[in-house]
Protein backbone atom coordinates (compact mmCIF):
# COMPACT_ATOMS: atom_id res chain seq x y z
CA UNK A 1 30.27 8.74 -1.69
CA UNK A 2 28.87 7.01 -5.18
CA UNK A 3 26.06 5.36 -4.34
CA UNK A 4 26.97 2.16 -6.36
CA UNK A 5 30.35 2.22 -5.58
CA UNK A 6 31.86 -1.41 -4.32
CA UNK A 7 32.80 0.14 -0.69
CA UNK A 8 29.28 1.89 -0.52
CA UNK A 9 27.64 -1.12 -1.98
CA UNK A 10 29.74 -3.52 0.79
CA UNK A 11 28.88 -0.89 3.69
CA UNK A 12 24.94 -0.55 3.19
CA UNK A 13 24.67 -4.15 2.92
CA UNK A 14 26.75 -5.22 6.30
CA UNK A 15 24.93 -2.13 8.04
CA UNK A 16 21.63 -3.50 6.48
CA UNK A 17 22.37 -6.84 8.18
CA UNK A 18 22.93 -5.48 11.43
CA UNK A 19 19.83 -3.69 11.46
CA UNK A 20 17.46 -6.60 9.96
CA UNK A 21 18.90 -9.03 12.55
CA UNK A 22 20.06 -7.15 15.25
CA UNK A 23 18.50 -3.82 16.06
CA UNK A 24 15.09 -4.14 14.50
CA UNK A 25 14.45 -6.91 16.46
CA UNK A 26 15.77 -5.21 19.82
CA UNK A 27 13.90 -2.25 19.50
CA UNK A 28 10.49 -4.41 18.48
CA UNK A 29 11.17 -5.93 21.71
CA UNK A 30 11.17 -3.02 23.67
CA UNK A 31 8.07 -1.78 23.35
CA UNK A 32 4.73 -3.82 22.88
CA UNK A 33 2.24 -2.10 20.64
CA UNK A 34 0.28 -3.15 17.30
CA UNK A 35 2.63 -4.24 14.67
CA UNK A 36 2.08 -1.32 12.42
CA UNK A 37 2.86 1.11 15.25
CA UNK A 38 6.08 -0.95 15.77
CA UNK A 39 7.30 -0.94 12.81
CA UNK A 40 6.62 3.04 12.69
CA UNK A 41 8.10 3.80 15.84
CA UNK A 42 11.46 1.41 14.63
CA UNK A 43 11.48 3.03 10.92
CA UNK A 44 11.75 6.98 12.49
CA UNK A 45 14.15 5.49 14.64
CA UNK A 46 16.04 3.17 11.88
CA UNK A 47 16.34 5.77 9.45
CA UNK A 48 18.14 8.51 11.09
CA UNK A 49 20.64 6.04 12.32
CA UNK A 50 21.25 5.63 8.63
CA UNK A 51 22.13 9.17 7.57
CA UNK A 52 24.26 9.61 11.05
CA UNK A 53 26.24 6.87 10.38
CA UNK A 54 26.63 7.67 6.52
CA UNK A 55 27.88 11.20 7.72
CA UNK A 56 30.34 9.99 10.23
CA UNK A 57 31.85 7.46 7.32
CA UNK A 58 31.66 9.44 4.42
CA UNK A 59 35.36 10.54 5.07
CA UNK A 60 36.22 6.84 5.12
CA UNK A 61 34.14 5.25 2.11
């Protein structure tokens, strides 16, 4: 997948939006710690989500 490709462009940026607004904020939720440890905990959490999902679409994009 080219990284500046339209489709590639069009998926990071809906996926993106789903995480700012959506998961992020569930998973912030969830737990109930210092902000900097929240926003560690939901970044080592975040980011493999990203390269699963990139795998699983690859064929796709």
């Amino acid at each position: 997948m080219k990284l500046f490709s339209f489709k590639s462009i069009v998926f990071y940026g809906v996926l993106g939006t789903i995480t700012a607004f959506v998961i992020a904020p569930f998973i912030r939720s969830l737990i109930d710690y210092s902000w900097q440890i929240e926003i560690l905990i939901t970044t080592s959490i975040i980011l493999p989500m990203y390269a699963v999902l990139t795998r699983l679409f690859k064929k796709y994009l």
